[in-house]
C-alpha atoms as a PDB file:
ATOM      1  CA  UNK A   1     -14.423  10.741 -22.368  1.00  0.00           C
ATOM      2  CA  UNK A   2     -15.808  13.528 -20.217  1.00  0.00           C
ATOM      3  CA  UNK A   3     -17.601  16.190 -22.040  1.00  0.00           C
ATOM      4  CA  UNK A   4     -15.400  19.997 -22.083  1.00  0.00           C
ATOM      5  CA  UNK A   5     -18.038  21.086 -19.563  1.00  0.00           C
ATOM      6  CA  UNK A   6     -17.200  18.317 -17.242  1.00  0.00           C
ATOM      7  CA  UNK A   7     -13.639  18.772 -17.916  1.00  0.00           C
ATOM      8  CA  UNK A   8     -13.478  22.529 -17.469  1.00  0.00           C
ATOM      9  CA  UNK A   9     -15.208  21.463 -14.039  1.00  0.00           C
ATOM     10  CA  UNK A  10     -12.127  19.456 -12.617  1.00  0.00           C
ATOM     11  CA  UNK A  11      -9.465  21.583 -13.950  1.00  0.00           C
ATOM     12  CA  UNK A  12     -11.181  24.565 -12.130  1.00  0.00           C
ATOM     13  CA  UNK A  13     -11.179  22.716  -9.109  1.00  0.00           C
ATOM     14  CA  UNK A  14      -7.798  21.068  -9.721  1.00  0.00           C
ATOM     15  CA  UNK A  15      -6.663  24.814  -9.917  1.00  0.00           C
ATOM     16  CA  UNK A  16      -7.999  25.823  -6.524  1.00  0.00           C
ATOM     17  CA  UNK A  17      -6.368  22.482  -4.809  1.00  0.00           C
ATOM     18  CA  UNK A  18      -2.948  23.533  -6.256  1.00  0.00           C
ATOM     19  CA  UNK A  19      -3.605  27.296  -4.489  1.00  0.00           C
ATOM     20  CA  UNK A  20      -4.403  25.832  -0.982  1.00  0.00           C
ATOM     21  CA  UNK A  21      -2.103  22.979  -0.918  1.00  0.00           C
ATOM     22  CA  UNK A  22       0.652  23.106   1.348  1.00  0.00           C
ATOM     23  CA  UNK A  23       4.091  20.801   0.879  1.00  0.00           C
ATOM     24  CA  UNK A  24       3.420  17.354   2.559  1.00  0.00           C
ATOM     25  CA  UNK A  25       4.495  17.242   6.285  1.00  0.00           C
ATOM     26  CA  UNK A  26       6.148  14.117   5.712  1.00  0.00           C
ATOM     27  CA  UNK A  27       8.624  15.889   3.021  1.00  0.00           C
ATOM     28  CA  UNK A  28      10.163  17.179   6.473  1.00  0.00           C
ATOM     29  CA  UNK A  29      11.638  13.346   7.013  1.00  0.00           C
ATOM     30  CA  UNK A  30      15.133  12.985   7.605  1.00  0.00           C
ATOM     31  CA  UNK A  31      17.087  11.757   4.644  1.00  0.00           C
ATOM     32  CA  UNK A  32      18.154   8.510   4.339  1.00  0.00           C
ATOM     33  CA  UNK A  33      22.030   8.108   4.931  1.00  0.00           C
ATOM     34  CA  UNK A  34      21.678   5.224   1.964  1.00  0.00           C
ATOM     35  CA  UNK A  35      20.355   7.610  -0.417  1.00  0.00           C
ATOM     36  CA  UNK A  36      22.590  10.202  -0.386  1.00  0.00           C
ATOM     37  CA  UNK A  37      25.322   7.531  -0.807  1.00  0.00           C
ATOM     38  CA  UNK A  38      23.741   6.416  -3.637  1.00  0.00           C
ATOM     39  CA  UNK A  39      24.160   9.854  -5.066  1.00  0.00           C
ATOM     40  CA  UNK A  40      27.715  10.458  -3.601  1.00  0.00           C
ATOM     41  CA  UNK A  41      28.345   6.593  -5.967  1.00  0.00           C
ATOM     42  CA  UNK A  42      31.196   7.791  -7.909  1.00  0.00           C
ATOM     43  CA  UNK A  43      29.937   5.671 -10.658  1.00  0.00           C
ATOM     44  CA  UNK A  44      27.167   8.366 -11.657  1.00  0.00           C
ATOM     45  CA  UNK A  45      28.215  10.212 -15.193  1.00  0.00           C
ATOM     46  CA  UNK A  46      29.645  13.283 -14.041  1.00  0.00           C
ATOM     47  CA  UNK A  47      27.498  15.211 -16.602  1.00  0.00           C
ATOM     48  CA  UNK A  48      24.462  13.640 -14.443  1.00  0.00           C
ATOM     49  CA  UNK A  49      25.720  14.376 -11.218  1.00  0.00           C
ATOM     50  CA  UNK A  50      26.202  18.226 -12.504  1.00  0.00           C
ATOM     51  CA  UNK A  51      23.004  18.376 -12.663  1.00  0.00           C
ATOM     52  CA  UNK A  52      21.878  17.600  -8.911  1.00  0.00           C
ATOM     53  CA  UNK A  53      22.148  21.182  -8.308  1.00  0.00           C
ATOM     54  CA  UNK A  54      19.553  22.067 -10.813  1.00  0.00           C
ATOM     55  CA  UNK A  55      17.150  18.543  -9.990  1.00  0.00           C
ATOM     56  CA  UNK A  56      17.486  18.188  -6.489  1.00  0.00           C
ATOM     57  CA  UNK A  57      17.342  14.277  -6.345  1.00  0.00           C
ATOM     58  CA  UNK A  58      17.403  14.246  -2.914  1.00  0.00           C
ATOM     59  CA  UNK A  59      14.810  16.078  -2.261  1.00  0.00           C
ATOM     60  CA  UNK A  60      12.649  15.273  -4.632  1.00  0.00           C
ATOM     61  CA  UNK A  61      12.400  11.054  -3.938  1.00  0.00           C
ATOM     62  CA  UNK A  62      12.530  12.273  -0.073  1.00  0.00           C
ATOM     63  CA  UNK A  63       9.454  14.098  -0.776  1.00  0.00           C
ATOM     64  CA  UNK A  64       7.544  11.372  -2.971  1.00  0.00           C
ATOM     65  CA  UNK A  65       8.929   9.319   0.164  1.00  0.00           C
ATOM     66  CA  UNK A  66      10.975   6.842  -1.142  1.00  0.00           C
ATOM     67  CA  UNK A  67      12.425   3.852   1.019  1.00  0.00           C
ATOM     68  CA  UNK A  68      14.852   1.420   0.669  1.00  0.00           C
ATOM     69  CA  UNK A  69      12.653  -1.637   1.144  1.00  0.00           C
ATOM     70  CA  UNK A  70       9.830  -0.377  -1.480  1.00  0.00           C
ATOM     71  CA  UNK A  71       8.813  -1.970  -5.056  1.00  0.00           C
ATOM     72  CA  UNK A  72       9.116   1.256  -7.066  1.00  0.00           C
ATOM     73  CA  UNK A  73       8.466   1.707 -10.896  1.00  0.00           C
ATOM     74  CA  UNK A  74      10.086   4.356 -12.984  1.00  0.00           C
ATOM     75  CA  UNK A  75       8.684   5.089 -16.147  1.00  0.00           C
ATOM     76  CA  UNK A  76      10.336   6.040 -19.314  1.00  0.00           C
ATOM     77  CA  UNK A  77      13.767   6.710 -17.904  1.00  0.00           C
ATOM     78  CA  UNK A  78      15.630   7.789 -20.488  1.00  0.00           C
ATOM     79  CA  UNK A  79      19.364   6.645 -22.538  1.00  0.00           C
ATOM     80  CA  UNK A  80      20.959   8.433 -19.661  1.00  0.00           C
ATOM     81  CA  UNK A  81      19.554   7.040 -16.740  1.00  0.00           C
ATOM     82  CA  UNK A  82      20.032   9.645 -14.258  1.00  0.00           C
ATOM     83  CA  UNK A  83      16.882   8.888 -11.575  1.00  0.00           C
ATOM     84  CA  UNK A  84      18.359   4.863 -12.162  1.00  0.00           C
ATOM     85  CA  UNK A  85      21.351   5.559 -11.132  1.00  0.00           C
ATOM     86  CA  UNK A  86      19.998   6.634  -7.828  1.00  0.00           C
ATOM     87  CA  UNK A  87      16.965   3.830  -7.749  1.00  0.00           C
ATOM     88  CA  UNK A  88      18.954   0.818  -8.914  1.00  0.00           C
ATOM     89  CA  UNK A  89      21.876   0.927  -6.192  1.00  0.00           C
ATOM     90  CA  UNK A  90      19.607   1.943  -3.636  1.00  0.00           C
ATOM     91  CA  UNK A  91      16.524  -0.818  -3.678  1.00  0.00           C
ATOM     92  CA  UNK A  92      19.234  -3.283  -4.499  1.00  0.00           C
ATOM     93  CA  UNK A  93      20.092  -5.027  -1.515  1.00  0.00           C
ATOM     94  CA  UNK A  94      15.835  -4.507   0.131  1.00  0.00           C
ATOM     95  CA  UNK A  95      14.062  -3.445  -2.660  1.00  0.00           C
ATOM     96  CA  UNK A  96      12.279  -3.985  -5.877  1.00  0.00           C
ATOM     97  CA  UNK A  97      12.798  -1.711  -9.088  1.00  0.00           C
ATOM     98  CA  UNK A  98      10.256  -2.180 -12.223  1.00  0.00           C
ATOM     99  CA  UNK A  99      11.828   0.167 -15.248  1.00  0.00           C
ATOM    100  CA  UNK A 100       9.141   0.834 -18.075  1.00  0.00           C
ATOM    101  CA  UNK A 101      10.603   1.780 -21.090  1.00  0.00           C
ATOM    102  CA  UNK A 102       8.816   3.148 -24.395  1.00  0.00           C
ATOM    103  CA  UNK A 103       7.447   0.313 -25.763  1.00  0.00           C
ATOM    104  CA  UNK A 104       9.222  -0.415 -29.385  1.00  0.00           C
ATOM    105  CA  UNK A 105       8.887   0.805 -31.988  1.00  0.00           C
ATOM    106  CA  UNK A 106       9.852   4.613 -31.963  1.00  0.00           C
ATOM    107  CA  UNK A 107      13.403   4.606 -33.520  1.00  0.00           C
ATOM    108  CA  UNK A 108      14.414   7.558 -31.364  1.00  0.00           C
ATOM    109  CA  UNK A 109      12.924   5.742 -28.135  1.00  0.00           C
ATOM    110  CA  UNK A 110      14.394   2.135 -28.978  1.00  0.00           C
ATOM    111  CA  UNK A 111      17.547   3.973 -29.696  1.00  0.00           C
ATOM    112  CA  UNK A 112      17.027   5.789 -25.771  1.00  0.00           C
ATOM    113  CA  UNK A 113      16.267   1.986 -24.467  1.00  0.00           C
ATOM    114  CA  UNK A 114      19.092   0.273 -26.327  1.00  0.00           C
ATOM    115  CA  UNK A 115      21.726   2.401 -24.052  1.00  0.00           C
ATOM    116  CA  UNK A 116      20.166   2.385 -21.507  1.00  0.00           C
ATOM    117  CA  UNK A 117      20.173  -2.097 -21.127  1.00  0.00           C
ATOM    118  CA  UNK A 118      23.302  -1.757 -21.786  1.00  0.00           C
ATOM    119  CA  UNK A 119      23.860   0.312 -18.874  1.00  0.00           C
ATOM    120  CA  UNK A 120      21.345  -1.411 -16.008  1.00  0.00           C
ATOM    121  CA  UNK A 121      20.778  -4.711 -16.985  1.00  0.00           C
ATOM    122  CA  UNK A 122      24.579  -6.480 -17.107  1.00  0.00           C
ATOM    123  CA  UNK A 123      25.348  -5.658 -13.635  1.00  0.00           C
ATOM    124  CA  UNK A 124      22.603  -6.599 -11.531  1.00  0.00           C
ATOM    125  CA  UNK A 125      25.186  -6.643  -8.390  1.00  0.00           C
ATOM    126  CA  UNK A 126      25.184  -3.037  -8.573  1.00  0.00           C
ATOM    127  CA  UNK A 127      21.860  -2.059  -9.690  1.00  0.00           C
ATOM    128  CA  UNK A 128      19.472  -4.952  -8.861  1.00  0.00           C
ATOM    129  CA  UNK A 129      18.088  -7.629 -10.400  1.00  0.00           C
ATOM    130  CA  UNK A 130      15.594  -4.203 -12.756  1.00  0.00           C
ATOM    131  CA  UNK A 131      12.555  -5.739 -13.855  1.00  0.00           C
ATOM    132  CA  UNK A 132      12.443  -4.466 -18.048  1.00  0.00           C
ATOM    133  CA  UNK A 133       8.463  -3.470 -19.125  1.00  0.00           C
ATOM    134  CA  UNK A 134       7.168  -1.091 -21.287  1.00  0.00           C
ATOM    135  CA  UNK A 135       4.556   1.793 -21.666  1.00  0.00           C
ATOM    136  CA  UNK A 136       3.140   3.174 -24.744  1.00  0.00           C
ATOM    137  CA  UNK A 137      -0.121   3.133 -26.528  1.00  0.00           C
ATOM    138  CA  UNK A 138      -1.257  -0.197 -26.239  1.00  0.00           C
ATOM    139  CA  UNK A 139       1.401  -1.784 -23.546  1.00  0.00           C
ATOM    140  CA  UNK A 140       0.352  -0.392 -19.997  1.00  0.00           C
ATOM    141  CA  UNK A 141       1.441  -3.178 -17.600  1.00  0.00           C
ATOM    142  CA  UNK A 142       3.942  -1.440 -16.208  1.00  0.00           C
ATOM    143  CA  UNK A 143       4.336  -3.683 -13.385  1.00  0.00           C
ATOM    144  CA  UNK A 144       1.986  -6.341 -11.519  1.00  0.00           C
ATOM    145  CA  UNK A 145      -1.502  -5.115  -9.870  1.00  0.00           C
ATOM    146  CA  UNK A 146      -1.580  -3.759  -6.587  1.00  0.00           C
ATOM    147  CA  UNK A 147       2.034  -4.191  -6.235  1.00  0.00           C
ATOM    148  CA  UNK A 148       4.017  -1.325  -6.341  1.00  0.00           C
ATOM    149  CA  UNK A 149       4.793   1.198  -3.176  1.00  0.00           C
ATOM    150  CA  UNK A 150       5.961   4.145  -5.747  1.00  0.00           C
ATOM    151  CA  UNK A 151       5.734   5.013  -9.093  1.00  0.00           C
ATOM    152  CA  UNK A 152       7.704   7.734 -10.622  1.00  0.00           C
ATOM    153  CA  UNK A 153       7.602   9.797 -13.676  1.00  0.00           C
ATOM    154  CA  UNK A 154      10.349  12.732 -14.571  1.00  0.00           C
ATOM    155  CA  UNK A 155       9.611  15.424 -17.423  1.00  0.00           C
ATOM    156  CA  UNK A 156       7.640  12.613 -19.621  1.00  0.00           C
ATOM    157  CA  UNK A 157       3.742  13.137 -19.383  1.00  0.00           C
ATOM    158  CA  UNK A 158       4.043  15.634 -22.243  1.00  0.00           C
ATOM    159  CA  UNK A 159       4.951  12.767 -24.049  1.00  0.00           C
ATOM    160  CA  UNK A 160       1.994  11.082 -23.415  1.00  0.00           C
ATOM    161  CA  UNK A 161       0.054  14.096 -23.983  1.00  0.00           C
ATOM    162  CA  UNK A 162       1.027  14.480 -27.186  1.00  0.00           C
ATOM    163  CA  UNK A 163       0.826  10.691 -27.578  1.00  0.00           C
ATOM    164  CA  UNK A 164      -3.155  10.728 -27.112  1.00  0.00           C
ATOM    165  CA  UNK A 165      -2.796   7.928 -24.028  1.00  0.00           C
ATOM    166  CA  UNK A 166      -2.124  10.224 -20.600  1.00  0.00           C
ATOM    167  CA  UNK A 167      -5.539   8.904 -19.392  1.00  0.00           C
ATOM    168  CA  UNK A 168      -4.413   5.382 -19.939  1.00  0.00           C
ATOM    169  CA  UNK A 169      -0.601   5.470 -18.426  1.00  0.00           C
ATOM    170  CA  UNK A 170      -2.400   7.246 -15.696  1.00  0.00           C
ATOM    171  CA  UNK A 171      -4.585   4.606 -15.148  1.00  0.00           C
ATOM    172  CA  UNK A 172      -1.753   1.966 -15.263  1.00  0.00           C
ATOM    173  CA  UNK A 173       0.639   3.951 -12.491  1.00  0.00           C
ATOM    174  CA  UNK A 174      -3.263   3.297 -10.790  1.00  0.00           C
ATOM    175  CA  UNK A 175      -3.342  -0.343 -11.237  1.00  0.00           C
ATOM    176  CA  UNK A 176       0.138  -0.897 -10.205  1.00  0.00           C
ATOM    177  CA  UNK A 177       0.081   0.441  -7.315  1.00  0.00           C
ATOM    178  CA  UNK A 178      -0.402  -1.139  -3.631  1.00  0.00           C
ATOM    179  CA  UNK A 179      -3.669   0.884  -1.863  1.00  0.00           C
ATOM    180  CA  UNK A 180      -1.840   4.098  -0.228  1.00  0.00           C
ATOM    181  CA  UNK A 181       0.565   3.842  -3.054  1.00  0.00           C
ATOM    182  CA  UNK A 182       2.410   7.144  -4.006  1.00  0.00           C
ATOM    183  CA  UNK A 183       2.866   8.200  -7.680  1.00  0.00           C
ATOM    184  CA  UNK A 184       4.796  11.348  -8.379  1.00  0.00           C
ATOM    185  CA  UNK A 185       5.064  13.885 -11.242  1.00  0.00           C
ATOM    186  CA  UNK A 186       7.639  16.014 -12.317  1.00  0.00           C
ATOM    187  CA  UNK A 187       7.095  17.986 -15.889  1.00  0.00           C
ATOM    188  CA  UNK A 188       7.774  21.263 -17.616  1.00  0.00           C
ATOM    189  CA  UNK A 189       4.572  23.449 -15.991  1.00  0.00           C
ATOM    190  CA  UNK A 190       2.730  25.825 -18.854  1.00  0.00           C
ATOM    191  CA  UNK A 191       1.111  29.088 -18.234  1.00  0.00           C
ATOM    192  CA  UNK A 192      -1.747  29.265 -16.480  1.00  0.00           C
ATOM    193  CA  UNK A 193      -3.042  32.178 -19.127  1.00  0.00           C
ATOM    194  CA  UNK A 194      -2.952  30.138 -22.137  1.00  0.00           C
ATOM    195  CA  UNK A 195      -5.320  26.939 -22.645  1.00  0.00           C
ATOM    196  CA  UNK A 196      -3.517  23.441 -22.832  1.00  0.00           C
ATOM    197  CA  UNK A 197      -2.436  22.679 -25.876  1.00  0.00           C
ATOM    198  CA  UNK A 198      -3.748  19.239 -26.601  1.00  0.00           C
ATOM    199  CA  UNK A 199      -0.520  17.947 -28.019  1.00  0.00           C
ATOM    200  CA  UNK A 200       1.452  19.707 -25.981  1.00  0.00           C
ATOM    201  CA  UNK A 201       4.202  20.353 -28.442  1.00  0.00           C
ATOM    202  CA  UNK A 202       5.936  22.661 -27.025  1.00  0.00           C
ATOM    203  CA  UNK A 203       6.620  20.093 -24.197  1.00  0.00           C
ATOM    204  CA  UNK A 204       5.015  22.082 -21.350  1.00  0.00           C
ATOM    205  CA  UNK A 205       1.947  20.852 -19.393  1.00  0.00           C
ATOM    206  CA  UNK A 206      -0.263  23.169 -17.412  1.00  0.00           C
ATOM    207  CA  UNK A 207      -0.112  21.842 -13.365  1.00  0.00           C
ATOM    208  CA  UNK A 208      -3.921  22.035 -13.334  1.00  0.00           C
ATOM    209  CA  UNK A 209      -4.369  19.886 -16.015  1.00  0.00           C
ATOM    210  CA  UNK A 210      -2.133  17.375 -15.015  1.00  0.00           C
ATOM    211  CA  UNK A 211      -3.851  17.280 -11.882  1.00  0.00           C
ATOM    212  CA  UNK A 212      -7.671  16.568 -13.251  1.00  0.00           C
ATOM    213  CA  UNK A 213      -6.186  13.661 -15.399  1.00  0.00           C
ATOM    214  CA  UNK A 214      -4.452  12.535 -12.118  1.00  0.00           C
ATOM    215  CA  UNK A 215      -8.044  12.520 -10.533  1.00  0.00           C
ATOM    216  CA  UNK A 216      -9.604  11.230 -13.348  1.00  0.00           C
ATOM    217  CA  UNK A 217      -7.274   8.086 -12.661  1.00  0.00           C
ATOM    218  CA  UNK A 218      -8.523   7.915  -9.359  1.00  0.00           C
ATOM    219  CA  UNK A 219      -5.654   9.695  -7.248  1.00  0.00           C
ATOM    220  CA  UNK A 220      -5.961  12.241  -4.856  1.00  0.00           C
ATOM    221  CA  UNK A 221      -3.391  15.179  -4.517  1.00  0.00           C
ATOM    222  CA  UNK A 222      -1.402  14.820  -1.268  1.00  0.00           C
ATOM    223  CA  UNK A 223       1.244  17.535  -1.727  1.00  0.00           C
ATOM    224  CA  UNK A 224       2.987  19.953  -4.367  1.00  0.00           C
ATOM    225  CA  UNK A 225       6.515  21.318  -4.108  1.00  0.00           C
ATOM    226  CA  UNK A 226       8.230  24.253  -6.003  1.00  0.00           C
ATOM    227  CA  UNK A 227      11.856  22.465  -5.638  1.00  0.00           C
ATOM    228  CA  UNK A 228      11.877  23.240  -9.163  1.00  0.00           C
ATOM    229  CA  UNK A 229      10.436  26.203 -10.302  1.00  0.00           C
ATOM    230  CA  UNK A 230      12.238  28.566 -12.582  1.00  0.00           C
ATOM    231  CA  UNK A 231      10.826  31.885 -12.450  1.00  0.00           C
ATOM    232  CA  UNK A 232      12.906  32.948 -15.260  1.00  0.00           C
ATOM    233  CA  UNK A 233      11.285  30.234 -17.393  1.00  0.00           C
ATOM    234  CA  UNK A 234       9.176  32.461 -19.811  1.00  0.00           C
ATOM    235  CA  UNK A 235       7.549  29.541 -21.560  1.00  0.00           C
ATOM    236  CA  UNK A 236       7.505  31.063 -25.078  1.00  0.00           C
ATOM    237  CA  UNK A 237      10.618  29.614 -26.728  1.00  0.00           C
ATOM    238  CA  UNK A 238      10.791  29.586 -30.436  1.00  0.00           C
ATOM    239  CA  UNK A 239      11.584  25.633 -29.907  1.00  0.00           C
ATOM    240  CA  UNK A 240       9.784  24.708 -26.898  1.00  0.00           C
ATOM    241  CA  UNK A 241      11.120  23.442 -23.778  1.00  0.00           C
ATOM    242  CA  UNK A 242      14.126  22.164 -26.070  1.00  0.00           C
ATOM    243  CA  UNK A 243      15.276  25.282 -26.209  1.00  0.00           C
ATOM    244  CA  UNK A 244      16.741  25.569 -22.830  1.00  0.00           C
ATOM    245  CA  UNK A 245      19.642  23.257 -21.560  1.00  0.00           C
ATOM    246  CA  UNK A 246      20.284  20.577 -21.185  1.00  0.00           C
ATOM    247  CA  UNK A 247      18.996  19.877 -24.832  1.00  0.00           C
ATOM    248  CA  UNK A 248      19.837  23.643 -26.883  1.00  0.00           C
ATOM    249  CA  UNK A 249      17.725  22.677 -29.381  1.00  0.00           C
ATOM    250  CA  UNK A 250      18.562  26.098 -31.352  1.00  0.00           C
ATOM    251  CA  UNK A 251      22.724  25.048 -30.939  1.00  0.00           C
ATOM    252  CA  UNK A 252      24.582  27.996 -30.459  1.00  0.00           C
ATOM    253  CA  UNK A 253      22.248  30.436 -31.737  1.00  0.00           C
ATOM    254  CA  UNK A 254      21.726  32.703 -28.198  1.00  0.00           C
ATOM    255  CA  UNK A 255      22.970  29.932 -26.380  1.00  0.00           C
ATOM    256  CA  UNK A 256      24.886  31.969 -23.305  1.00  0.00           C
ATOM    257  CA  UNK A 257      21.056  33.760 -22.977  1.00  0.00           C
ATOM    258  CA  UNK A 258      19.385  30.584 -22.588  1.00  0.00           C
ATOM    259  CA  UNK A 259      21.705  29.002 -20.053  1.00  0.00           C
ATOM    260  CA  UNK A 260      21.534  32.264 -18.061  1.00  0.00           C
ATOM    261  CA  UNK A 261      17.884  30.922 -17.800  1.00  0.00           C
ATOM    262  CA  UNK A 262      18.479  27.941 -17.021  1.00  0.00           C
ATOM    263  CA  UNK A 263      16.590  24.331 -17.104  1.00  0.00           C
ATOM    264  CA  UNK A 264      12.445  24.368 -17.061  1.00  0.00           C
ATOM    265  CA  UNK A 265       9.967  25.662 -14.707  1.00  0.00           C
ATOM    266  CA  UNK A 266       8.800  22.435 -13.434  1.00  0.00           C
ATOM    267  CA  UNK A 267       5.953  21.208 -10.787  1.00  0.00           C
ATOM    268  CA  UNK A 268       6.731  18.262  -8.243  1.00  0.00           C
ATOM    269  CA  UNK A 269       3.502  16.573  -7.276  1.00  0.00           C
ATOM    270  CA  UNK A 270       2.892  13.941  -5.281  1.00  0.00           C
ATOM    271  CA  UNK A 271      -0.541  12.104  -5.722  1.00  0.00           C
ATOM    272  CA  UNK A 272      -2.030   8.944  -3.111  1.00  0.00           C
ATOM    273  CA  UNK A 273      -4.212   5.621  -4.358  1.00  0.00           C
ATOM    274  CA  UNK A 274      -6.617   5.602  -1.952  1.00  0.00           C
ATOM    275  CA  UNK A 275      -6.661   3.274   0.804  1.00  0.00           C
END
């Protein structure tokens, strides 16, 4: 483990990459017709595809350069599914999809994973023939070495923050991948003016940080988009991140205020395996 020195070292520099980085000329691609059918599939939840607005799908696996013909990995998806909805359908007919779910034993999470088999894996004509593993402290083959094109990751490193393994998944979405491979970030971004909580239990994640345990892992930082952002995201809720939809943590208590503010502040990065 590096010493704080060392670590305050990489996050400073981590800092200044994120101030001179510039969104990734390739982002500028054309979409894929495919993909946006895959989003137009009028067998998405309706309470998912609501959200598009908000998530910008589209966008977002344009920029982390998604393809049809790619073996891509999504970690932790989530009961609802939403980015395999888009995945499974698309790499279906060309592609290769590797879904790592919590590994067991987390009633909540095994819970999450139960709906979400039953969702994906009964109708492999629709979403592909998903390859099931799992991530969590001690299970971190998340797919076969040097395989993987694309690894993916939406809103769950705090997880693993405040799990104690980040280093380690990191290191796994490293050994998975092909040389060149691409693995992107989404997450709640904290404030730059307060230090990272270790735990992060209020479900945010400074961008800095996040980038120094992405080099750590070996990756370099190819490109950072503010798709995302949410200026209006204060980052001081009296329940975390859960505070704001979709989740309301707090119920109804000053609900209307909080969906006038809408979903997270969150960072989009996009980091390389070296070649």
């Amino acid at each position: 483990m590096p010493t704080r020195p060392t670590l305050q070292l990489i996050f400073s520099a981590a800092l200044a990459i994120v101030l001179t980085c510039v969104s990734d000329p390739s982002s500028a691609e054309r979409v894929d017709p495919a993909l946006g059918a895959a989003l137009a599939d009028p067998g998405r939840p309706a309470n998912a595809s609501a959200r598009d607005a908000v998530r910008h799908p589209l966008e977002e696996l344009t920029f982390f350069g998604l393809q049809s013909n790619q073996t891509v990995v999504e970690l932790w998806p989530g009961g609802g599914g939403y980015w395999t909805d888009i995945l499974g359908p698309y790499l279906a007919a060309h592609g290769r999809l590797y879904v790592a779910l919590p590994a067991r034993g987390n009633t909540e999470e095994d819970a999450g994973a139960v709906r979400w088999r039953a969702r994906y894996l009964g109708n492999p004509g629709h979403y592909g023939a998903i390859a099931e593993t799992a991530l969590g402290a001690d299970h971190f083959e998340i797919a076969p070495p040097g395989t993987a094109d694309l690894v993916v990751t939406f809103r769950n490193l705090h997880n693993w923050v405040a799990g104690g393994y980040a280093p380690q998944a990191l290191a796994a979405c490293f050994r998975a991948l092909k040389p060149g491979g691409i693995l992107g970030i989404e997450d709640h971004r904290a404030r730059n003016d307060r230090a990272q909580d270790p735990k992060a239990a209020d479900g945010y994640v400074r961008q800095d940080y996040t980038i120094a345990l992405a080099k750590q892992a070996g990756f370099e930082l190819v490109a950072s988009s503010e798709m995302n952002a949410n200026p209006r995201d204060t980052k001081d809720w009296p329940a975390g991140v859960w505070t704001l939809p979709p989740t309301f943590a707090l119920g109804d208590k000053d609900r209307a205020r909080y969906a006038a503010i809408g979903e997270a502040d969150n960072f989009v990065l996009k980091f390389r395996k070296p070649k």
